[in-house]
C-alpha atoms as a PDB file:
ATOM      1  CA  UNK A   1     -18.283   1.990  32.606  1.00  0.00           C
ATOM      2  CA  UNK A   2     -20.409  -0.801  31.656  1.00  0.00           C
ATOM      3  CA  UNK A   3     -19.798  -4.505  33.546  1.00  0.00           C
ATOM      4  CA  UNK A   4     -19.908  -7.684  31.264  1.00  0.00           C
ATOM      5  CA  UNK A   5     -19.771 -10.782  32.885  1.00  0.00           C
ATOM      6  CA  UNK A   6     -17.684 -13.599  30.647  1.00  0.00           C
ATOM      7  CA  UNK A   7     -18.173 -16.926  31.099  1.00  0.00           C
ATOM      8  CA  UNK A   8     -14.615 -18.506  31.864  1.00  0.00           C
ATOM      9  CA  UNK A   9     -14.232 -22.450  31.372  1.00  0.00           C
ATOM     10  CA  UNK A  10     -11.630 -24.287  33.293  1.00  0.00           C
ATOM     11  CA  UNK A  11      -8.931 -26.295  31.293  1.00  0.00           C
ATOM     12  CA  UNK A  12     -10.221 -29.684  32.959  1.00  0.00           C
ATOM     13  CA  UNK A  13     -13.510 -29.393  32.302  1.00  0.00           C
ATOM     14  CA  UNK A  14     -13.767 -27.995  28.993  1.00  0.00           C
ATOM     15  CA  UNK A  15     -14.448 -31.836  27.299  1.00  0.00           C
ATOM     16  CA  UNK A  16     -17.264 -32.279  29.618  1.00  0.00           C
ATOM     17  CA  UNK A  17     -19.216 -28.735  28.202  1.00  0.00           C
ATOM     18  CA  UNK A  18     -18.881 -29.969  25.119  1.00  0.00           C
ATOM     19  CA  UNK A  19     -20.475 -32.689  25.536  1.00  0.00           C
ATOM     20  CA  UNK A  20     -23.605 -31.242  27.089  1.00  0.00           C
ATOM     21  CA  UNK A  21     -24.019 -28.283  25.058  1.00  0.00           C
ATOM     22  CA  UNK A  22     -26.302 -28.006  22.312  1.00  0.00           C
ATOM     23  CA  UNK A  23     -25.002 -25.819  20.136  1.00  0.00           C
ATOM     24  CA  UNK A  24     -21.242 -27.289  20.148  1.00  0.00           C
ATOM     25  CA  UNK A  25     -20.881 -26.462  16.374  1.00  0.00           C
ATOM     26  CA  UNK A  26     -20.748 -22.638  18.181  1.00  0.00           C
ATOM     27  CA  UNK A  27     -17.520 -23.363  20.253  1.00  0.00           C
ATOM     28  CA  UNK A  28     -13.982 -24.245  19.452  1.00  0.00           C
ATOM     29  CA  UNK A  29     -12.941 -28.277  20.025  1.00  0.00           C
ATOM     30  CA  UNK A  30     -10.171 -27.723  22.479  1.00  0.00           C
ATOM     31  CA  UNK A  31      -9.709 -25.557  25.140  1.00  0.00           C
ATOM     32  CA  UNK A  32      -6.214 -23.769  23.898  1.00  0.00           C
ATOM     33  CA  UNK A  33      -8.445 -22.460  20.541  1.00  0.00           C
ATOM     34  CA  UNK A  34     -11.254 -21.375  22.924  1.00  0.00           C
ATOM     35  CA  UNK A  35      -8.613 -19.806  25.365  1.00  0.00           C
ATOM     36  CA  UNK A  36      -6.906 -17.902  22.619  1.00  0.00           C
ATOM     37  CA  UNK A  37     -10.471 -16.368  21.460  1.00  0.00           C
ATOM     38  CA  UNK A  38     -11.409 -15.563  25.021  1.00  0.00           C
ATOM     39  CA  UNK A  39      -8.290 -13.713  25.871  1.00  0.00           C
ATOM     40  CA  UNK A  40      -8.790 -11.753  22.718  1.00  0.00           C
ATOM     41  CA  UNK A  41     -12.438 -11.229  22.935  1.00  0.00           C
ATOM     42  CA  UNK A  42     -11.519  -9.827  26.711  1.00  0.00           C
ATOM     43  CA  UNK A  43      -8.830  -7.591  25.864  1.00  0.00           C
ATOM     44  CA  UNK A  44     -11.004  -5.979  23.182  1.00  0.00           C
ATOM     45  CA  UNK A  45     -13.869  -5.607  25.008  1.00  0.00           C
ATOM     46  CA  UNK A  46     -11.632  -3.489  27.888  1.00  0.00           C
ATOM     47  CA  UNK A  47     -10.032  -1.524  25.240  1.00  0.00           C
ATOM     48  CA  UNK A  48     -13.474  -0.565  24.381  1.00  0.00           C
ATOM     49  CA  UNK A  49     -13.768   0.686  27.464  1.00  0.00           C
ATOM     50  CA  UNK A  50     -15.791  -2.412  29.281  1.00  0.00           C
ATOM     51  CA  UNK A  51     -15.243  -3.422  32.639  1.00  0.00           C
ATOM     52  CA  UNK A  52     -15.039  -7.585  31.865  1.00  0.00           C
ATOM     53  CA  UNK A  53     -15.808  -9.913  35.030  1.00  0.00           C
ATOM     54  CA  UNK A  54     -14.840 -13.431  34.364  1.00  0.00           C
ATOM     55  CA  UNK A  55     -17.128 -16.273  35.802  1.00  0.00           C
ATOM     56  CA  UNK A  56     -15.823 -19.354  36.357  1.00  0.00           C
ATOM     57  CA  UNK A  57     -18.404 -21.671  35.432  1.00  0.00           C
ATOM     58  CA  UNK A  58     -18.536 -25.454  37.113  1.00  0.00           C
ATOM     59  CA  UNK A  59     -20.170 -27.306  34.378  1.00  0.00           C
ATOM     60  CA  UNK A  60     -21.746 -29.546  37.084  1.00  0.00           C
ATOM     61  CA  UNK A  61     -24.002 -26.244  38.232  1.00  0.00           C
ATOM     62  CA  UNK A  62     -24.734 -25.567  34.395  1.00  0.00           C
ATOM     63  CA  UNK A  63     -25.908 -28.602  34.205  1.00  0.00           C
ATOM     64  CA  UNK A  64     -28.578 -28.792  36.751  1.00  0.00           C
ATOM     65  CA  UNK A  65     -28.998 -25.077  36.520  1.00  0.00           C
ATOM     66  CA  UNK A  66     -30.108 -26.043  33.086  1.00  0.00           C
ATOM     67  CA  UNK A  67     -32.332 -29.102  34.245  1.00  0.00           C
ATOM     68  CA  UNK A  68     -34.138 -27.291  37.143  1.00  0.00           C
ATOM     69  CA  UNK A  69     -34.615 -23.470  34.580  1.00  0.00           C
ATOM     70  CA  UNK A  70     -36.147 -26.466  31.729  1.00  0.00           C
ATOM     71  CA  UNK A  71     -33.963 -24.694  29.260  1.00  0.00           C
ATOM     72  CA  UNK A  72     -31.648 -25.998  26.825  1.00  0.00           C
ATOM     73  CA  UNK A  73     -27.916 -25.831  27.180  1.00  0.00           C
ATOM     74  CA  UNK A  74     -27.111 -22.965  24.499  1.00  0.00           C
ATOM     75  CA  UNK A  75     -24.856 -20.275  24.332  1.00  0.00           C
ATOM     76  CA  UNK A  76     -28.033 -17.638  25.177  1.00  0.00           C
ATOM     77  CA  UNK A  77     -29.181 -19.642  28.142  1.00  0.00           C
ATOM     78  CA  UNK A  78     -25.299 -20.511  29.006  1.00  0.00           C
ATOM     79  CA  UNK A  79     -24.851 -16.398  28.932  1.00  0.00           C
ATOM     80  CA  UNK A  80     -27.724 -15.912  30.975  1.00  0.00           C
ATOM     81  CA  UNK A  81     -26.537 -18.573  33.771  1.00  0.00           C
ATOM     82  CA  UNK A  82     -23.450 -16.481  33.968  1.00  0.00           C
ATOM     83  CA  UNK A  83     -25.290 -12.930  33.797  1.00  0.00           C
ATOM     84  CA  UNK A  84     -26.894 -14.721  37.511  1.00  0.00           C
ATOM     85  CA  UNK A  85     -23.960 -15.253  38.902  1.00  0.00           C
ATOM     86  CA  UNK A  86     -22.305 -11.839  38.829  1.00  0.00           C
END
């Protein structure tokens, strides 16, 4: 079974990603919308058989993860920061 790591954004910080992202045209403006797709996005990757690791992600550490890498905050280099932390 194949691992997929998800990143997982808390409630409380979700205002602060997006206003350091890039791309923020690419995720939902509240947290309950992005929740909802998530979930669903999660269940349907296990029903496909997936074995789906959420990572919490501190948007402080994405941040300077970000600053220190020289690479933009986008959902490719945001994927990658989580694929690192498995």
């Amino acid at each position: 079974m194949d691992n997929i790591a998800i990143a997982w954004y808390k409630r409380d910080e979700y205002d602060k990603l997006l206003r350091v992202i890039i791309d923020k045209d690419s995720m939902p403006l509240n947290y309950d919308t992005w929740f909802e797709i998530a979930t669903v996005a999660i269940e349907d990757l296990k029903n496909q058989g997936f074995d789906v690791k959420k990572i919490v992600v501190d948007v402080d550490e994405l941040i300077e993860w970000c600053r220190v890498m020289k690479k933009e905050n986008t959902a490719k280099n945001r994927a990658l920061f989580v694929s690192l932390r498995r």
